[in-house]
N, C-alpha and C. Protein backbone atom coordinates (compact mmCIF):
# COMPACT_ATOMS: atom_id res chain seq x y z
N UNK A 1 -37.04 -14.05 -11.35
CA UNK A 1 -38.44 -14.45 -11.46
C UNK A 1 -38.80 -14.54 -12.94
N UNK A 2 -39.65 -16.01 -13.03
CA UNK A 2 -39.94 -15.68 -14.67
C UNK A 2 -41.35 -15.71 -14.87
N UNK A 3 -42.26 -15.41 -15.93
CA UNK A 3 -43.41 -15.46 -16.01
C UNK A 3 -43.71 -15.59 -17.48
N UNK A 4 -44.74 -15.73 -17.07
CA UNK A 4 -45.46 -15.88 -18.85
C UNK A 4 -46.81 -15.34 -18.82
N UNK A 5 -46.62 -14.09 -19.48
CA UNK A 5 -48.28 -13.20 -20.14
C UNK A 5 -48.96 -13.62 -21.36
N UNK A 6 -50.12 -14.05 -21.38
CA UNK A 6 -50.73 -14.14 -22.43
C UNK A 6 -51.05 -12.66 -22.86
N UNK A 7 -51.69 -11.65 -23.71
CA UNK A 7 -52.69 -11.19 -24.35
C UNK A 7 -53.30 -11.16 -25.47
N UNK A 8 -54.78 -10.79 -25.47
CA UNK A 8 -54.96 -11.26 -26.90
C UNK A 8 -56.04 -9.86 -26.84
N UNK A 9 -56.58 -10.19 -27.88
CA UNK A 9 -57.92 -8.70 -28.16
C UNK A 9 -58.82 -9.19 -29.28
N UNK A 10 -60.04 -9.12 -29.49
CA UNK A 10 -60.96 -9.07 -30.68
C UNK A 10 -61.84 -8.05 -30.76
N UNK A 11 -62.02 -7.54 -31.88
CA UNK A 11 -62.37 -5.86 -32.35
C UNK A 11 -63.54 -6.77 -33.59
N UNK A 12 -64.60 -5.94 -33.19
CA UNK A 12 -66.03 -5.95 -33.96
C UNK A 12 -66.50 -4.73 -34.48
N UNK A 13 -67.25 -4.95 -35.03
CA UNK A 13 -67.49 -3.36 -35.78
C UNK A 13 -68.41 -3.63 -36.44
N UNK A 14 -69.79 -2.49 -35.96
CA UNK A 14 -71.11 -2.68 -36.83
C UNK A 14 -70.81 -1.72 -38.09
N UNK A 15 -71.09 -2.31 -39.31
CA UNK A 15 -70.97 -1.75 -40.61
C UNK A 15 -72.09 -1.22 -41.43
N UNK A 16 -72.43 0.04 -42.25
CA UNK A 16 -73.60 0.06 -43.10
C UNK A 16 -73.67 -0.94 -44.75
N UNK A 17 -74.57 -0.74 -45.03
CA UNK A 17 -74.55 -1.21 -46.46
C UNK A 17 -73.62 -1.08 -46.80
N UNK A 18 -72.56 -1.72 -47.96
CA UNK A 18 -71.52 -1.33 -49.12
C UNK A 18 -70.44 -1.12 -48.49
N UNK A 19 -70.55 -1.12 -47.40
CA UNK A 19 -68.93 -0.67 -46.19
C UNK A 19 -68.80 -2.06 -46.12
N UNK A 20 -67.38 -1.81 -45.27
CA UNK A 20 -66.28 -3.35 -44.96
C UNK A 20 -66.16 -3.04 -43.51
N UNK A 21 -66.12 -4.27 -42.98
CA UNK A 21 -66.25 -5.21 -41.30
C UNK A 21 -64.77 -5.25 -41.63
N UNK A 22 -63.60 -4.68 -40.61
CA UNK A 22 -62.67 -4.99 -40.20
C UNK A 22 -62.57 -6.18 -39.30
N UNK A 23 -62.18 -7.12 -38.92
CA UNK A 23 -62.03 -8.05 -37.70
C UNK A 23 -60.57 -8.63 -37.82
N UNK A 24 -60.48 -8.44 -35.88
CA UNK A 24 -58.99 -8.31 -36.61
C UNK A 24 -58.91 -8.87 -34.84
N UNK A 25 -57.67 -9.89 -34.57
CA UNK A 25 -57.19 -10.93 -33.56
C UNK A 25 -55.79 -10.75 -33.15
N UNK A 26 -55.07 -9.99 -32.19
CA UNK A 26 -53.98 -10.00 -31.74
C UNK A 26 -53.76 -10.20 -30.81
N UNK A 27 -52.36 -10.76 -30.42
CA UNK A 27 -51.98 -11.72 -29.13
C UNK A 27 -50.26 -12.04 -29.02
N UNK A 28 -50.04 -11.93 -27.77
CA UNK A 28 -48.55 -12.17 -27.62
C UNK A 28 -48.16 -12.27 -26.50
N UNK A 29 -46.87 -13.25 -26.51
CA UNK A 29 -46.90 -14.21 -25.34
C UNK A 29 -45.42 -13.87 -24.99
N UNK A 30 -45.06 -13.31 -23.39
CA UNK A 30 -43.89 -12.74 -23.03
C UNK A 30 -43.28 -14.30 -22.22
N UNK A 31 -42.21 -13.84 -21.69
CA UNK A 31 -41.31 -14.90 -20.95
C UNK A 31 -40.11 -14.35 -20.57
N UNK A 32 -39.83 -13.82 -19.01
CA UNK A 32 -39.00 -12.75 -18.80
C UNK A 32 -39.26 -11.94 -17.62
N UNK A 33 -38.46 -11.45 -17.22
CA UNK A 33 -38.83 -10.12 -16.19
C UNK A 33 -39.16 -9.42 -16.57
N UNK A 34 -40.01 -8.23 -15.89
CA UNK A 34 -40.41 -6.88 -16.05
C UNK A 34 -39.40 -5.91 -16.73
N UNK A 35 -38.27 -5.96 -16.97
CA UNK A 35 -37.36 -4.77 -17.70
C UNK A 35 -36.58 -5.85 -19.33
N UNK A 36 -36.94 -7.32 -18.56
CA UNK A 36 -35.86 -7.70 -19.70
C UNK A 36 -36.63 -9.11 -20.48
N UNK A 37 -37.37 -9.23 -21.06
CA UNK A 37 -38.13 -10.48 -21.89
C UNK A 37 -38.31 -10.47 -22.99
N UNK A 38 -38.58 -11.97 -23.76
CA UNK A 38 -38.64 -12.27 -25.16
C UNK A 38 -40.33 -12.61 -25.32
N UNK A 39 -40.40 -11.90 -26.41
CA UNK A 39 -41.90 -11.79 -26.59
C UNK A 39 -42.14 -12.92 -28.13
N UNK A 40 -43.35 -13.30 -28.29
CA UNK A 40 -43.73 -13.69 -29.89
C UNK A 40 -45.16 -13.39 -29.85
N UNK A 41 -45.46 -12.80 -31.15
CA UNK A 41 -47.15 -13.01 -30.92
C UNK A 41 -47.25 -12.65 -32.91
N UNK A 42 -48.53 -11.87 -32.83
CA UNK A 42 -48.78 -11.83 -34.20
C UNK A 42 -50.37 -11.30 -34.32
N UNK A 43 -50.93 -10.64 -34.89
CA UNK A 43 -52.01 -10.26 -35.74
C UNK A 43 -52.86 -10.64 -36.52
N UNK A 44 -53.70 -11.55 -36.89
CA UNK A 44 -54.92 -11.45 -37.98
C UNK A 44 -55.41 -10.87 -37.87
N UNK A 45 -56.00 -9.81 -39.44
CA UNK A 45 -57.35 -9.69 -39.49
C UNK A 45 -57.93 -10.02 -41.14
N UNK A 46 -59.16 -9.98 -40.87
CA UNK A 46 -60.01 -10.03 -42.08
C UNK A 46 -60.74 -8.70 -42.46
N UNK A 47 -60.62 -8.84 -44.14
CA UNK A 47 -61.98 -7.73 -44.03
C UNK A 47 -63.19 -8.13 -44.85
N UNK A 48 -64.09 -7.83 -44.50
CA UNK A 48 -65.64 -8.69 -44.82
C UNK A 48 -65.74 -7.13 -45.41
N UNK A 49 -67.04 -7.81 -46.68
CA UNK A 49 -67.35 -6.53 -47.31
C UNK A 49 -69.47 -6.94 -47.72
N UNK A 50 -69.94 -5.92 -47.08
CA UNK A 50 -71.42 -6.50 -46.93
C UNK A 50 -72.20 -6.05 -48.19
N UNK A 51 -73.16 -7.21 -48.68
CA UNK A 51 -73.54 -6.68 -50.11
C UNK A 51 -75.47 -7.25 -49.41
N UNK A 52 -76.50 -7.09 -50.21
CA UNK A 52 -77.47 -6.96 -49.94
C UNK A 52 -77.97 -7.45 -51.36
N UNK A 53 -78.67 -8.72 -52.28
CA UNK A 53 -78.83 -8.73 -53.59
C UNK A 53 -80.09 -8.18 -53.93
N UNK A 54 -80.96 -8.03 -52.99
CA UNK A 54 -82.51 -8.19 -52.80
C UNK A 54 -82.87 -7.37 -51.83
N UNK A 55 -83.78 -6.34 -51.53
CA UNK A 55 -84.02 -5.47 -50.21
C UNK A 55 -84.71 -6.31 -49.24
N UNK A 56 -85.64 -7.40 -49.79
CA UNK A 56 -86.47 -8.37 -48.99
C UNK A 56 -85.34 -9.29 -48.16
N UNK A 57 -83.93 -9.81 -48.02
CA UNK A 57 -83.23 -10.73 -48.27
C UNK A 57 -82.37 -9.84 -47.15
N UNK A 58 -81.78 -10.68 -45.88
CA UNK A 58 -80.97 -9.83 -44.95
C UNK A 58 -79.51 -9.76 -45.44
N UNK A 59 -78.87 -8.51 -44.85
CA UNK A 59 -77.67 -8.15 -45.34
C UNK A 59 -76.90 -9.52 -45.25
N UNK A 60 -76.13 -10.07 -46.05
CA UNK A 60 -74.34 -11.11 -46.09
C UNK A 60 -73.16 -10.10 -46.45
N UNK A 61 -72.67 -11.15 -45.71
CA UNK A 61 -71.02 -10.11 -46.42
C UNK A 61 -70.34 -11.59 -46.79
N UNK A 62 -69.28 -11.59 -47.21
CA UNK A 62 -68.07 -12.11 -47.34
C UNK A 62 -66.49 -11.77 -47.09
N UNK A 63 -65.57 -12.55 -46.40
CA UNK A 63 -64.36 -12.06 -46.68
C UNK A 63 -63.74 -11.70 -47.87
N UNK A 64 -62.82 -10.95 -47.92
CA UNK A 64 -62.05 -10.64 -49.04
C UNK A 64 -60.52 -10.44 -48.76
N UNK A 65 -60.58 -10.45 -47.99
CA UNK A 65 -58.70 -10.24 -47.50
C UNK A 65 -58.58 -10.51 -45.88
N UNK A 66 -57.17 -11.23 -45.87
CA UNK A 66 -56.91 -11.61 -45.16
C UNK A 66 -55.23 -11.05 -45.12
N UNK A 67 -55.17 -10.77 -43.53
CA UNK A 67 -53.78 -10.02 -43.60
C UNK A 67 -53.10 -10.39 -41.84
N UNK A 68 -52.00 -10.80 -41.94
CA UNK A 68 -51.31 -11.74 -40.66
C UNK A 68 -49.94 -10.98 -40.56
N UNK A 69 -49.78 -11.13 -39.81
CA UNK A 69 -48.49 -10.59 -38.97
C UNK A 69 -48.00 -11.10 -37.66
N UNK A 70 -46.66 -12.04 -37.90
CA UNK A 70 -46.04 -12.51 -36.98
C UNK A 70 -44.43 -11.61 -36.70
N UNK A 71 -44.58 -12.08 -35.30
CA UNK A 71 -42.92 -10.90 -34.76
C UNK A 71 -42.56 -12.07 -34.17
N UNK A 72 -41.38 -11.93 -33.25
CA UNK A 72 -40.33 -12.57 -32.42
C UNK A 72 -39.24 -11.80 -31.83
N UNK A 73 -38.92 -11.27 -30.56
CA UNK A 73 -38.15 -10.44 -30.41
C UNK A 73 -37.65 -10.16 -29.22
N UNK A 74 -36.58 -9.26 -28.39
CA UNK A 74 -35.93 -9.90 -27.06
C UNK A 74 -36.92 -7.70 -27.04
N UNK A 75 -37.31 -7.34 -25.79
CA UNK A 75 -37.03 -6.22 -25.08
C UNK A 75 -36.29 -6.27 -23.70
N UNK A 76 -35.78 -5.20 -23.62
CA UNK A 76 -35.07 -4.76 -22.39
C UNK A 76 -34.94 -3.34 -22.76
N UNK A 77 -35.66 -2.57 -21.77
CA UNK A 77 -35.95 -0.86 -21.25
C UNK A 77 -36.32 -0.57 -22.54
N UNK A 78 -35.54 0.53 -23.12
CA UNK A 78 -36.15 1.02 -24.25
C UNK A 78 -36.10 0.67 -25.37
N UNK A 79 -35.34 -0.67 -25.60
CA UNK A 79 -34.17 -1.24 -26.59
C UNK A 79 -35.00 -2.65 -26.66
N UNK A 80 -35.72 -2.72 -28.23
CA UNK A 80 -36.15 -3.61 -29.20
C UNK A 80 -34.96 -4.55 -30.10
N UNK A 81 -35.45 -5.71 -30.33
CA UNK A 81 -34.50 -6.23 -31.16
C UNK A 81 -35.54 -6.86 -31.49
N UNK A 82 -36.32 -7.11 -33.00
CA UNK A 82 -36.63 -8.17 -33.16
C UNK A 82 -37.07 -8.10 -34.67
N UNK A 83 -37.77 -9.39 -35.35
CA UNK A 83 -38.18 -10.04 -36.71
C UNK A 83 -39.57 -10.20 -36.94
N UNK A 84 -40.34 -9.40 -38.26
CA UNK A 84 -41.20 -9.48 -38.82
C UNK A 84 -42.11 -10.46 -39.51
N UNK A 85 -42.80 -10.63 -40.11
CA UNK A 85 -43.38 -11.12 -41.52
C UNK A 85 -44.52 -10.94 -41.51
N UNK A 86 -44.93 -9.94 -42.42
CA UNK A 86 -46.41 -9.60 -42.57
C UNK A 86 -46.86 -10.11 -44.14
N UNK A 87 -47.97 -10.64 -44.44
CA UNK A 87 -48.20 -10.95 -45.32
C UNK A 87 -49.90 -10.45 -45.57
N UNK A 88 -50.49 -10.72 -47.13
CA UNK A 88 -51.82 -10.22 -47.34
C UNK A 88 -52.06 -11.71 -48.31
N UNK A 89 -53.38 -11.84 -47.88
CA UNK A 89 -53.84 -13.03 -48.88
C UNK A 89 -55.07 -12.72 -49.19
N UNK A 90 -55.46 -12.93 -50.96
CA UNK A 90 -57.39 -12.97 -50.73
C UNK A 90 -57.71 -14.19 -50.29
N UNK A 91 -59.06 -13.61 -49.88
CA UNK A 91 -59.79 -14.75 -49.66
C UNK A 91 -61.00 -15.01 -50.65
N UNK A 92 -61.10 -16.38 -51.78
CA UNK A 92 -61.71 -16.13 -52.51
C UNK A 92 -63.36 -16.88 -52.42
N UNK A 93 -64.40 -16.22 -52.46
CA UNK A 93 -65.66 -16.14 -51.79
C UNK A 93 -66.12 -16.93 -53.57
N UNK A 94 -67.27 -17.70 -53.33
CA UNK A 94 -68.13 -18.02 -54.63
C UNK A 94 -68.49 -16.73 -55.58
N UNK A 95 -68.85 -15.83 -54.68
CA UNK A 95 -69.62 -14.34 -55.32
C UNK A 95 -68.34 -13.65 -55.43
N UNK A 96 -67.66 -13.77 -55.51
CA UNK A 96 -66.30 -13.06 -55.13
C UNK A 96 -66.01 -12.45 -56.69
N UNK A 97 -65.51 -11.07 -56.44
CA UNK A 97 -64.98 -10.35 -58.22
C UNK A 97 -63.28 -11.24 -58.14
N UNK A 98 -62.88 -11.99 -59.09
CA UNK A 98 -61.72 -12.97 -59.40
C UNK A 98 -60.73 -12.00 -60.07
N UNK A 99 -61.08 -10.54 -60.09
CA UNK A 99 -59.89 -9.09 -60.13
C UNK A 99 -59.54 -8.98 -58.42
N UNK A 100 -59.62 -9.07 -57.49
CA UNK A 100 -59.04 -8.90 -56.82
C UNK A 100 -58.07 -9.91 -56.20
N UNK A 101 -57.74 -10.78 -56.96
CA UNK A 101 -56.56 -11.29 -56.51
C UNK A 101 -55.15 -11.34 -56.64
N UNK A 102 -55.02 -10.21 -55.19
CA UNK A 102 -53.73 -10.13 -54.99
C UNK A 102 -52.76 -10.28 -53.81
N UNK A 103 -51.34 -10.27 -53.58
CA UNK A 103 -51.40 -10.73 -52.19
C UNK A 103 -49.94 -10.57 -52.28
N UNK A 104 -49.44 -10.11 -51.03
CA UNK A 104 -48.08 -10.03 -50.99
C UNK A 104 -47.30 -9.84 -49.66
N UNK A 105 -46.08 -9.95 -49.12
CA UNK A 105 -45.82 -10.02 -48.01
C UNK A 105 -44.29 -9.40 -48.14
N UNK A 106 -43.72 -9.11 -46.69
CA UNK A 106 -42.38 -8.83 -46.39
C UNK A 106 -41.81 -9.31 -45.15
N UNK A 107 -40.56 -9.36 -45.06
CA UNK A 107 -39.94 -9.45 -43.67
C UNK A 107 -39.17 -8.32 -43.01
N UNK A 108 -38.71 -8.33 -41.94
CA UNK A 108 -38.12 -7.74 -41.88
C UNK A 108 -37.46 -7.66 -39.98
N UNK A 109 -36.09 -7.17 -40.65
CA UNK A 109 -35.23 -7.30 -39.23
C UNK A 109 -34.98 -6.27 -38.65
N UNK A 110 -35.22 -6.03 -37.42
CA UNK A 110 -35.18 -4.31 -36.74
C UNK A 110 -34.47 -4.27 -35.54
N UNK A 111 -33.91 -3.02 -35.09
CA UNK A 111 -33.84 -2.50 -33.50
C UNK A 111 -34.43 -1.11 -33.53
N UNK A 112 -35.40 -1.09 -32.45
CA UNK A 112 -35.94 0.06 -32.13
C UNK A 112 -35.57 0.53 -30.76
N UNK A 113 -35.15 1.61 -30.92
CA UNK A 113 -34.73 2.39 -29.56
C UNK A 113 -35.98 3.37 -29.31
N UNK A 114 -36.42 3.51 -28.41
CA UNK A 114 -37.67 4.47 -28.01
C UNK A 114 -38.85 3.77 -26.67
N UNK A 115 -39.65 4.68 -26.58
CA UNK A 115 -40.99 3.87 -26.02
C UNK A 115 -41.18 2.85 -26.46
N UNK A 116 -42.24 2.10 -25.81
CA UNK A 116 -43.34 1.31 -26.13
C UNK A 116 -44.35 1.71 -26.76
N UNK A 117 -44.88 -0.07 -27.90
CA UNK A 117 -45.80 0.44 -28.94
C UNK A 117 -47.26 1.11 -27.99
């Protein structure tokens, strides 16, 4: 029998003044039986950071980073095999401080023996 699972998730979060809005999008798509399938999916999120210039004037934020993560990988029982790449990017806003640009990424190739994440 074969099938195909979508899932996905979106996470909100009320923030105060001067704090940062996480938002963040994950999802991954199986193809396989119940003990033995190949999965792909991956991660965005952003983080918004809320500024206020004026007390009369409603709160804005802007992004400032942006951070992604894609996999690819076979499971069967407890036994992982699979490939990374996570990366960080700014995101650069008009109002934006032009010191925070930085950004960097890795790959990487694994087997994990254990549970599920």
């Amino acid at each position: 029998m074969t099938w195909l699972l979508f899932v996905g998730a979106l996470e909100l979060a009320w923030f105060p003044m001067g704090g940062d809005l996480g938002v963040t999008m994950e999802g991954e798509a199986r193809i396989g039986g119940p003990l033995i399938y190949a999965f792909v999916g991956g991660q965005m999120s952003v983080l918004v950071t809320a500024y206020r210039s004026d007390l009369t004037l409603p709160v804005n934020g802007w992004p400032t980073t942006l951070r992604c993560l894609a996999r690819i990988g076979l499971r069967a029982g407890v036994l992982e095999i699979g490939a990374e790449h996570s990366c960080t990017h700014p995101v650069v806003p008009i109002l934006s401080d032009p010191a925070i640009l930085w950004e960097g990424g890795y790959e990487r190739i694994y087997i994990r023996v254990g549970g599920r994440r």
